[in-house]
Protein backbone atom coordinates (compact mmCIF):
# COMPACT_ATOMS: atom_id res chain seq x y z
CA UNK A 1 184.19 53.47 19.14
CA UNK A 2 181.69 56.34 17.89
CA UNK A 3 183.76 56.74 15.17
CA UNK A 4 183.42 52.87 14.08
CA UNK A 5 180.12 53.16 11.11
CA UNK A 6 180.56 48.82 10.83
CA UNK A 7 176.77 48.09 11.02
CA UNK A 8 177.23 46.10 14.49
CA UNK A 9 176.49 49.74 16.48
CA UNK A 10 174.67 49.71 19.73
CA UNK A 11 173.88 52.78 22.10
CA UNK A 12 173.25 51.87 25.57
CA UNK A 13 171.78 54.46 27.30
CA UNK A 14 172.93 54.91 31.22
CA UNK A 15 175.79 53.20 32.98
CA UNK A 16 174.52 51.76 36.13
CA UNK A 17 174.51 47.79 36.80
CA UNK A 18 172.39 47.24 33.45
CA UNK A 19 173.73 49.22 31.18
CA UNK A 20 176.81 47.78 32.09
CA UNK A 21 175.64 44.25 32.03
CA UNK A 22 173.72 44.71 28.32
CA UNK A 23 177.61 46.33 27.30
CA UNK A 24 179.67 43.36 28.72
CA UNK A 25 176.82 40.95 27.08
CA UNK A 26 176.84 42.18 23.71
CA UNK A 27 180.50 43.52 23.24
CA UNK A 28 181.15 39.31 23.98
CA UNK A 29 178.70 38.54 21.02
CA UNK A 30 180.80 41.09 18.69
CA UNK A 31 178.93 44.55 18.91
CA UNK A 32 180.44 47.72 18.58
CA UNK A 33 179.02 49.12 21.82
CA UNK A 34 178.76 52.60 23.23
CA UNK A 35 177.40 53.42 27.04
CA UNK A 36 176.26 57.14 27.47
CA UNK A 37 175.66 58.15 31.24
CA UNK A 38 174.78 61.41 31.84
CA UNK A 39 176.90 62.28 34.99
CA UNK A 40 180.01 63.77 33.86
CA UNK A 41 182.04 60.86 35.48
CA UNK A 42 181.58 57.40 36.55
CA UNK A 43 181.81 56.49 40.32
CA UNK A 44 181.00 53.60 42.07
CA UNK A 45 178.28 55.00 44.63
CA UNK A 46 175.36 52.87 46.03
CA UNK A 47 174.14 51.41 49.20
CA UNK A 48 173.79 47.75 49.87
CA UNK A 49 172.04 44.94 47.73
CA UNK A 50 171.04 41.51 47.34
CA UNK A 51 172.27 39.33 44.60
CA UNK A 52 172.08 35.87 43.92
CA UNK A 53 173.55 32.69 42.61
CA UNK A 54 171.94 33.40 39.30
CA UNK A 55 173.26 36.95 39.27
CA UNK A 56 177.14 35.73 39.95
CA UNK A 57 177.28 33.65 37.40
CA UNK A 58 176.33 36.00 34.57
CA UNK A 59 179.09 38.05 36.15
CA UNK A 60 181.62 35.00 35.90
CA UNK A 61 180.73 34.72 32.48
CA UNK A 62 182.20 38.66 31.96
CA UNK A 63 185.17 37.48 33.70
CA UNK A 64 183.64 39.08 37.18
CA UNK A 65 184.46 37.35 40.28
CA UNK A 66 182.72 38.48 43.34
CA UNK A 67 183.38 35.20 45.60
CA UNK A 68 185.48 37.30 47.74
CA UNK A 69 182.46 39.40 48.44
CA UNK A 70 179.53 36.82 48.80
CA UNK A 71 178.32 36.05 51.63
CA UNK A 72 176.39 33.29 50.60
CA UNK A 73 173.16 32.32 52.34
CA UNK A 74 170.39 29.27 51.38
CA UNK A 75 168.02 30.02 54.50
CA UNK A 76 165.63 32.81 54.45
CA UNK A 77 163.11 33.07 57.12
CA UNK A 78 159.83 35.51 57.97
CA UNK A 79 159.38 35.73 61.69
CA UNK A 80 157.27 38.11 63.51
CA UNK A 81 158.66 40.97 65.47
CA UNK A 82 158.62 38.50 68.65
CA UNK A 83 160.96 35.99 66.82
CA UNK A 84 157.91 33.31 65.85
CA UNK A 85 159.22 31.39 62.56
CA UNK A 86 156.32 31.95 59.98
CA UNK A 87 157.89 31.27 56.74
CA UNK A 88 161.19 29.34 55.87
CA UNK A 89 162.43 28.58 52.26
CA UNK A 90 165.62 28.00 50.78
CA UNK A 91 166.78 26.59 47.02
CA UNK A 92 167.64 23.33 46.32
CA UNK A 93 170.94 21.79 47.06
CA UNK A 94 171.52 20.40 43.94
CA UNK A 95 171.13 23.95 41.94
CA UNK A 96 173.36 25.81 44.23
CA UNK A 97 176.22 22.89 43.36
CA UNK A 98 175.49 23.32 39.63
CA UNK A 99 176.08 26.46 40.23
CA UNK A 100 179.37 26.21 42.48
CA UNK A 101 178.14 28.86 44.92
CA UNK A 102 178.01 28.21 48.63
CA UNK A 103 174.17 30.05 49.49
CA UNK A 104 171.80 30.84 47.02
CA UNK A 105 172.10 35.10 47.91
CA UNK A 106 174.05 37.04 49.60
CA UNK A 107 174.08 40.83 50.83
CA UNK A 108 176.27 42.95 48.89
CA UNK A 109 177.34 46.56 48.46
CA UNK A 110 176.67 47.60 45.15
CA UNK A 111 179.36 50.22 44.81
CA UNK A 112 182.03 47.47 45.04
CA UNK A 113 179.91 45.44 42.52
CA UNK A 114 179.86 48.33 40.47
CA UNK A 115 183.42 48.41 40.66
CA UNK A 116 184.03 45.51 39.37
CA UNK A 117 182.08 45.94 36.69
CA UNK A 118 183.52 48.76 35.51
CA UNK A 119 186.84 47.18 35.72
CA UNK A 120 186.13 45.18 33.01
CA UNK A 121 184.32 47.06 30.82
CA UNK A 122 186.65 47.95 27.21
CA UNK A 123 188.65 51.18 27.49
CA UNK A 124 186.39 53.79 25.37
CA UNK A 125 183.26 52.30 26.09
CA UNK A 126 181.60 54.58 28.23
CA UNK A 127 181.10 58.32 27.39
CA UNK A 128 180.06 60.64 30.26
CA UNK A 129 178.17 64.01 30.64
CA UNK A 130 175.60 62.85 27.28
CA UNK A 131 172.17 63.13 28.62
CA UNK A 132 169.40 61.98 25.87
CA UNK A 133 167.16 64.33 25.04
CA UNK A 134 165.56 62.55 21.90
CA UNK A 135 166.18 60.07 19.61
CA UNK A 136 164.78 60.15 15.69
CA UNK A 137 164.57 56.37 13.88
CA UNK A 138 164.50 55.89 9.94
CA UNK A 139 164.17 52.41 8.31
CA UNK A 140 167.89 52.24 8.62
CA UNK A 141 169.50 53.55 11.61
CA UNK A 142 168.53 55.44 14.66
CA UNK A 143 169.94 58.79 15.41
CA UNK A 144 170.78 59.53 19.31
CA UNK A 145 170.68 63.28 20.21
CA UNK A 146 172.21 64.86 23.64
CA UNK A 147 171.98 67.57 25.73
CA UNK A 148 175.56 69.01 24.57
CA UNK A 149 174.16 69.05 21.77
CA UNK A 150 176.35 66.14 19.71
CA UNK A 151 174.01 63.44 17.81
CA UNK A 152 175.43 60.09 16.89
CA UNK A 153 173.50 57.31 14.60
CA UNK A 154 173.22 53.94 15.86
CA UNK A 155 171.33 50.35 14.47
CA UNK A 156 170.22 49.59 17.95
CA UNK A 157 169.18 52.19 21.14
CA UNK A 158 168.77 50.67 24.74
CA UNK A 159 167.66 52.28 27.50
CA UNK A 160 168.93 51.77 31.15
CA UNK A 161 168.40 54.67 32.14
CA UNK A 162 166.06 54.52 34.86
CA UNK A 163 162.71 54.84 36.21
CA UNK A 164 162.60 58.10 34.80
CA UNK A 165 163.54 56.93 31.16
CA UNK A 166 163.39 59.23 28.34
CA UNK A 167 164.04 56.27 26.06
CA UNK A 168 160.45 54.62 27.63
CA UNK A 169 159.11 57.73 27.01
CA UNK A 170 159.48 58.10 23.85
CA UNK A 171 158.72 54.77 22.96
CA UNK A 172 155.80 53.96 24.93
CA UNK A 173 154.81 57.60 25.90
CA UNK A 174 154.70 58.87 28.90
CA UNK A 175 152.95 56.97 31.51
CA UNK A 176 152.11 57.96 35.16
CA UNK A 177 155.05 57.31 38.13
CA UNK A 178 152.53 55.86 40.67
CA UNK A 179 153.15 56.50 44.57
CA UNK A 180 153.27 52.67 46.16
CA UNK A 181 152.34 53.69 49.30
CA UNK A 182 155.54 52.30 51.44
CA UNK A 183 159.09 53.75 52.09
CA UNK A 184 162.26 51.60 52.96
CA UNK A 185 164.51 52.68 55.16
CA UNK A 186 168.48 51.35 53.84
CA UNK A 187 171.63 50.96 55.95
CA UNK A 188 174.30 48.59 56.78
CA UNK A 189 176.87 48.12 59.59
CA UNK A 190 179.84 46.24 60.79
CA UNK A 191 179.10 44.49 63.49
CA UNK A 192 179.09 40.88 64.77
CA UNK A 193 177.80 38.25 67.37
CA UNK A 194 174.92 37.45 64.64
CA UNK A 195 173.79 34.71 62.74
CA UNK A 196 175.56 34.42 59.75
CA UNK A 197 174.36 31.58 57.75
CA UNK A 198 170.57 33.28 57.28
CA UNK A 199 168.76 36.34 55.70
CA UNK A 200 165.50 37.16 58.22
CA UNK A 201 162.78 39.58 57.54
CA UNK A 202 161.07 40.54 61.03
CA UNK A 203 157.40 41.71 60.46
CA UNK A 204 155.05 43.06 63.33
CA UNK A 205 151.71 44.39 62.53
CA UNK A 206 152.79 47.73 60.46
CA UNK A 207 156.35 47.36 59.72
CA UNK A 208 158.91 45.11 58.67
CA UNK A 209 163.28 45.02 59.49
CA UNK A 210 165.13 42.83 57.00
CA UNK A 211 168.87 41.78 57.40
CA UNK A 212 171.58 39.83 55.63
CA UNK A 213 174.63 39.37 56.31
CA UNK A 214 177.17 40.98 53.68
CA UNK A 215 181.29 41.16 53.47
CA UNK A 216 182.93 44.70 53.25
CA UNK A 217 186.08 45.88 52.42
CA UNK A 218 187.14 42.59 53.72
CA UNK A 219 185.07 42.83 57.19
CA UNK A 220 181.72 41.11 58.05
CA UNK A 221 178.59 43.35 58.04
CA UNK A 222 175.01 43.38 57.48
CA UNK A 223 172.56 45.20 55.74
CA UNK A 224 169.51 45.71 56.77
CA UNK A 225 166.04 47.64 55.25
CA UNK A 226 162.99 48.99 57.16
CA UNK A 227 159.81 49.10 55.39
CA UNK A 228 156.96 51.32 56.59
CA UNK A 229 153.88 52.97 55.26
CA UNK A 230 153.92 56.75 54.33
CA UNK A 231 152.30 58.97 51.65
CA UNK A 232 153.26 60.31 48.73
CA UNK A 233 155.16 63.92 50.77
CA UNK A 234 155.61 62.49 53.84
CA UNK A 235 158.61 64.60 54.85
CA UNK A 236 161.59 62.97 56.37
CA UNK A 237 162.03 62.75 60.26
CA UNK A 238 164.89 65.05 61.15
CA UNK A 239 166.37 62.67 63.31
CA UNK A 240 166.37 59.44 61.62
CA UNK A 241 167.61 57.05 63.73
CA UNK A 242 165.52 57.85 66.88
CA UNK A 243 162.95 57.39 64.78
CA UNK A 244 163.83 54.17 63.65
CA UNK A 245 164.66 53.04 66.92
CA UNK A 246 161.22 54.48 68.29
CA UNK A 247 159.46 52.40 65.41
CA UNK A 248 161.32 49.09 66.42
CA UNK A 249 161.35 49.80 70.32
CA UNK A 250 159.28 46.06 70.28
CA UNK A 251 161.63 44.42 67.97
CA UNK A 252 163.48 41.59 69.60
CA UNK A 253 166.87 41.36 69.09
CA UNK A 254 169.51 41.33 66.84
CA UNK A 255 167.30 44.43 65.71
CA UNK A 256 168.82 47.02 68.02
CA UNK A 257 172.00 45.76 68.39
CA UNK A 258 172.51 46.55 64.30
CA UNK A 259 170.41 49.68 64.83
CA UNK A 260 173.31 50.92 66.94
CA UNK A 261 176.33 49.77 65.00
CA UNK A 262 175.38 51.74 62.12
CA UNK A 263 176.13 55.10 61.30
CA UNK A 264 173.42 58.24 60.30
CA UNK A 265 176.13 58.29 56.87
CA UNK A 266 175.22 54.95 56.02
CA UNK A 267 171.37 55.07 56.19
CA UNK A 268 169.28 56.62 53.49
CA UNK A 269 165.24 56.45 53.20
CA UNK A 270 163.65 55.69 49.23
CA UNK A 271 160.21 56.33 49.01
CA UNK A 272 158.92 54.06 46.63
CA UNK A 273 157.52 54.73 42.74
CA UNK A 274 156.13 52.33 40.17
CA UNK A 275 154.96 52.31 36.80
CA UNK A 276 152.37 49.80 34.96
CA UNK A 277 153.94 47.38 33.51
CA UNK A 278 154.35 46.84 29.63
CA UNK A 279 153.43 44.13 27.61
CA UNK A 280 156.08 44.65 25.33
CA UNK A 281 159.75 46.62 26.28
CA UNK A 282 160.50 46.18 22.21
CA UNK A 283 159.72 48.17 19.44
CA UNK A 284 161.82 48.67 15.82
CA UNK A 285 165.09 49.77 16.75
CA UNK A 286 164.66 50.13 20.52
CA UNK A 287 164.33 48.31 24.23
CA UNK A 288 164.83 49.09 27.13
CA UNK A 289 165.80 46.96 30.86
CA UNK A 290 166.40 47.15 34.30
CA UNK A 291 164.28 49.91 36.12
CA UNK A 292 163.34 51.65 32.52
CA UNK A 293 161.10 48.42 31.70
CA UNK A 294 160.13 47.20 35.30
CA UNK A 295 160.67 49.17 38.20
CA UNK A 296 161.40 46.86 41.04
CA UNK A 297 159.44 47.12 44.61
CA UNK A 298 161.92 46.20 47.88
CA UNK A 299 159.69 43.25 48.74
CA UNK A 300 161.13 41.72 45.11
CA UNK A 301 165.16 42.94 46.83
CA UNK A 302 166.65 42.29 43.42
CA UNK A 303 166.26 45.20 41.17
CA UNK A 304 170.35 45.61 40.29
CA UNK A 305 170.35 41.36 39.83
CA UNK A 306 167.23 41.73 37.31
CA UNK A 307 169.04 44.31 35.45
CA UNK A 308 171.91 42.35 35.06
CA UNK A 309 170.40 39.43 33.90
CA UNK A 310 167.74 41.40 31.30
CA UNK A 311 171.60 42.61 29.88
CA UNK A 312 172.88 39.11 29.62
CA UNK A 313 169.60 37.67 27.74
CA UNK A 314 169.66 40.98 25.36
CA UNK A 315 173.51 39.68 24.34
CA UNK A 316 172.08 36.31 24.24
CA UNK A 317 169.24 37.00 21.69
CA UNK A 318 170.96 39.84 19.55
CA UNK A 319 174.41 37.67 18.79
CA UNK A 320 174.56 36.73 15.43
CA UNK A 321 171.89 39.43 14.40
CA UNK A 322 172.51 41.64 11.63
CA UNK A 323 171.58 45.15 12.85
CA UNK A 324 171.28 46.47 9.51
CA UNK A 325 168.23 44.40 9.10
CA UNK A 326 164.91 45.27 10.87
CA UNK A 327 163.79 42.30 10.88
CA UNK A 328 166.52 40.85 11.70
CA UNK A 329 166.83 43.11 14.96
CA UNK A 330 163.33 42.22 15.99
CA UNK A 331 163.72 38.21 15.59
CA UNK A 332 166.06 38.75 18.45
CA UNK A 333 164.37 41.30 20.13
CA UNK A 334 161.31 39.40 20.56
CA UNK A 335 162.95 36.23 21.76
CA UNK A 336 164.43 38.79 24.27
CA UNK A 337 160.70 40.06 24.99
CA UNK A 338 159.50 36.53 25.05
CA UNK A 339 162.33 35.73 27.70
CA UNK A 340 161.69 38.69 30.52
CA UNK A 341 158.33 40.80 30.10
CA UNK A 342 156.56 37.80 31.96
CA UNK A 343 159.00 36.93 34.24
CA UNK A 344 159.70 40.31 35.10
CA UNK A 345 156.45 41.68 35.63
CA UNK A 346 155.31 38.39 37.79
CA UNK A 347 158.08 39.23 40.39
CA UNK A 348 157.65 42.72 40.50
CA UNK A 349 153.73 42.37 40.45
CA UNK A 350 153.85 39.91 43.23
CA UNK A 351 156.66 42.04 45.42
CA UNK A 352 153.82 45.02 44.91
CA UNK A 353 151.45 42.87 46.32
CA UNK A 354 153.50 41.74 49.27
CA UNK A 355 154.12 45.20 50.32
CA UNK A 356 150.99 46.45 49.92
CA UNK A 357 149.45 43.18 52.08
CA UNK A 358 152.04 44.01 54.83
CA UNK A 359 151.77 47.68 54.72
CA UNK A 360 148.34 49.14 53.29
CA UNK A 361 145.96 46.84 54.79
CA UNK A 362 143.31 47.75 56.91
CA UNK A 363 143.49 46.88 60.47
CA UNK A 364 140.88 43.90 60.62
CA UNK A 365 142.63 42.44 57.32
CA UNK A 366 146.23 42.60 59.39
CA UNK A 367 144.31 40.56 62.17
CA UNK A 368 143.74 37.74 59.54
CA UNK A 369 146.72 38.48 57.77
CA UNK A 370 148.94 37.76 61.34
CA UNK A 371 146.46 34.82 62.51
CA UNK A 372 147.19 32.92 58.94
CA UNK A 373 150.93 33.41 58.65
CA UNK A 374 151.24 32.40 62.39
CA UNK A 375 149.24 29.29 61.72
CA UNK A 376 149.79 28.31 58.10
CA UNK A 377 151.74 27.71 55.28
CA UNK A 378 149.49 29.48 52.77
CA UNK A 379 152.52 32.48 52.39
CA UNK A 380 155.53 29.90 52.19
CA UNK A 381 153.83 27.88 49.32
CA UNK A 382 152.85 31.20 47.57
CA UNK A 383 156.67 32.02 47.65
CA UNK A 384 157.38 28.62 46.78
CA UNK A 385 154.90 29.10 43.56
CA UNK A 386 155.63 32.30 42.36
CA UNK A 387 159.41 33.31 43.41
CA UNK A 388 161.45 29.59 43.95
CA UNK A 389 160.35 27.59 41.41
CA UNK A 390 160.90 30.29 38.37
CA UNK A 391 164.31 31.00 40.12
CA UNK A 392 165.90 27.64 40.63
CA UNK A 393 164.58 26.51 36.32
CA UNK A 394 166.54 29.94 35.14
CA UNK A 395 169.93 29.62 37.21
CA UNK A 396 170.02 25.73 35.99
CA UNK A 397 169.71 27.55 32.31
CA UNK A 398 172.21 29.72 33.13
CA UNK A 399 174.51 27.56 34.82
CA UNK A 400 174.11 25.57 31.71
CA UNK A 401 174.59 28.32 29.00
């Protein structure tokens, strides 16, 4: 492919969920693709995620099917560490059957998504062990330089390469990676005996356990997350999970019983980092998506789904676009701006602001915070505003493209 000059050429740079998406999207709309990823090969590592209805059918429309591992769920519930139902929301009936899904999300782990994925991505069109160190843009192509020291030219750079994302960097400049004041705790195990047909988020007054229920290598599991407050160093216990256990010691059950059925290998702790958002991700010949343009908080539990769905609405925009045309690039570009800076910055904005009302607050602020989700509905109708109804209008587009 590198060697292919038709003016159609599109560097992607990093290979995780994203960059894969954007290089399934556009090599349907007729782009001569590249993917660089800077490991020198490609395996399909990660814990467990959540993805949803709108999520598997972008993959369908790559030829991806991932029934076999959805687990699909339309209930989710907030209850307090004592079991008391505070919030319950679910999507509409009538989307989920437009969409021919059974649940609206599902726990999932992403190295078999990523696996499939890669399945289906076009012999050639990844190239491993080409980090970006720079890239150089004239009015008529941009040039793409690596660490080993090869540069290629390109009409179109995107990056998907991380939080950490030299392409951001060099388009926006560099901007502060903020401490968010909360660490999530990540595992998953086999185990059974549990509700099934619901994904639960317990909170007590400082810390929250999450779970939903995923399929495995065939076998029902769960995953679950624990969210706590912690600074910016706060050095990792050396024992993990009787520290977990000591934290959710009041936690009524299923809590412990999926505490114990997981192993120390399968649990990992991510102290979370954010950046400002942008108003724009766009600019001449470059963009950017996933984690690059919006780096996604825990309480939003859909970073690798927003990824793949900013890669589906780049192909979307960009086919039929002459790349050899600026302006042409940009018509698309912005439409592709237009479509995700808003959206994408609400949910991550708002999943900030969840975390930091369940984990940051000051002590008489929890008492309020407890007495009004107890005795409410003020949270549930927030969700309802600023998560469900945005969610259900873009999987009917999908569903319909």
């Amino acid at each position: 492919m590198l060697a292919n000059q038709k003016r159609k050429r599109v560097a992607i740079i990093g290979a995780g969920p994203g960059g894969l998406s954007a290089g399934l999207a556009l090599h349907q709309a007729g782009f001569d693709v590249t993917i660089f990823e800077r490991h020198p090969e490609i395996r399909p590592l990660g814990g467990a995620i959540i993805m949803n209805a709108i999520g598997i059918n972008i993959l369908r429309s790559y030829g991806i099917t991932i029934d076999d591992t959805f687990s699909g769920v339309n209930k989710v519930i907030f209850r307090s560490h004592k079991g008391k139902q505070r919030v319950f929301f679910r999507m509409e009936e009538q989307y989920l059957e437009q969409a021919h899904v059974n649940g609206w999300q599902s726990g999932m782990m992403r190295s078999e998504l990523y696996e499939k994925m890669l399945a289906v991505i076009p012999e050639g069109m990844i190239v491993t062990a080409h980090k970006l160190l720079r890239y150089e843009e004239t009015e008529d192509k941009i040039t793409a330089f690596f660490d080993n020291g090869k540069q290629y030219d390109f009409d179109l750079i995107i990056g998907a390469d991380g939080v950490n994302s030299n392409v951001r960097q060099q388009l926006w400049d560099s901007s502060e990676l903020k401490h968010l004041g909360i660490a999530v705790w990540l595992g998953w195990a086999e185990v059974g005996g549990i509700a099934r047909d619901e994904i639960v988020l317990r909170h007590s007054e400082l810390y929250q356990f999450g779970y939903a229920p995923l399929i495995y290598k065939g076998k029902e599991c769960f995953e679950w997350w624990f969210v706590e407050a912690c600074t910016e160093h706060q050095p990792e216990p050396p024992n993990p999970h009787v520290y977990l256990k000591e934290k959710l010691k009041d936690f009524e059950e299923p809590v412990q019983t999926i505490l114990n059925a997981s192993e120390e290998s399968h649990t990992f702790r991510w102290v979370i980092k954010y950046r400002e958002p942008l108003e724009k991700w766009s600019k001449g010949r470059a963009t950017l998506l996933g984690d690059a343009a919006h780096p996604t908080s825990p309480y939003a539990a859909y970073g690798a789904g927003m990824a793949i769905e900013d890669g589906f609405f780049l192909g979307k925009y960009l086919k039929g676009k002459n790349l050899s045309d600026i302006g042409s690039i940009q018509e698309g570009l912005n439409q592709y701006d237009k479509e995700r800076v808003k959206y994408c910055n609400d949910t991550t904005s708002f999943a900030r602001k969840i975390g930091r009302v369940f984990h940051n607050a000051p002590k008489p602020f929890r008492m309020i915070r407890d007495f009004a989700l107890n005795n409410t509905k003020f949270m549930e109708q927030q969700i309802a505003k600023s998560y469900l109804s945005e969610a259900q209008n873009l999987l009917q587009r999908i569903v319909q493209e």
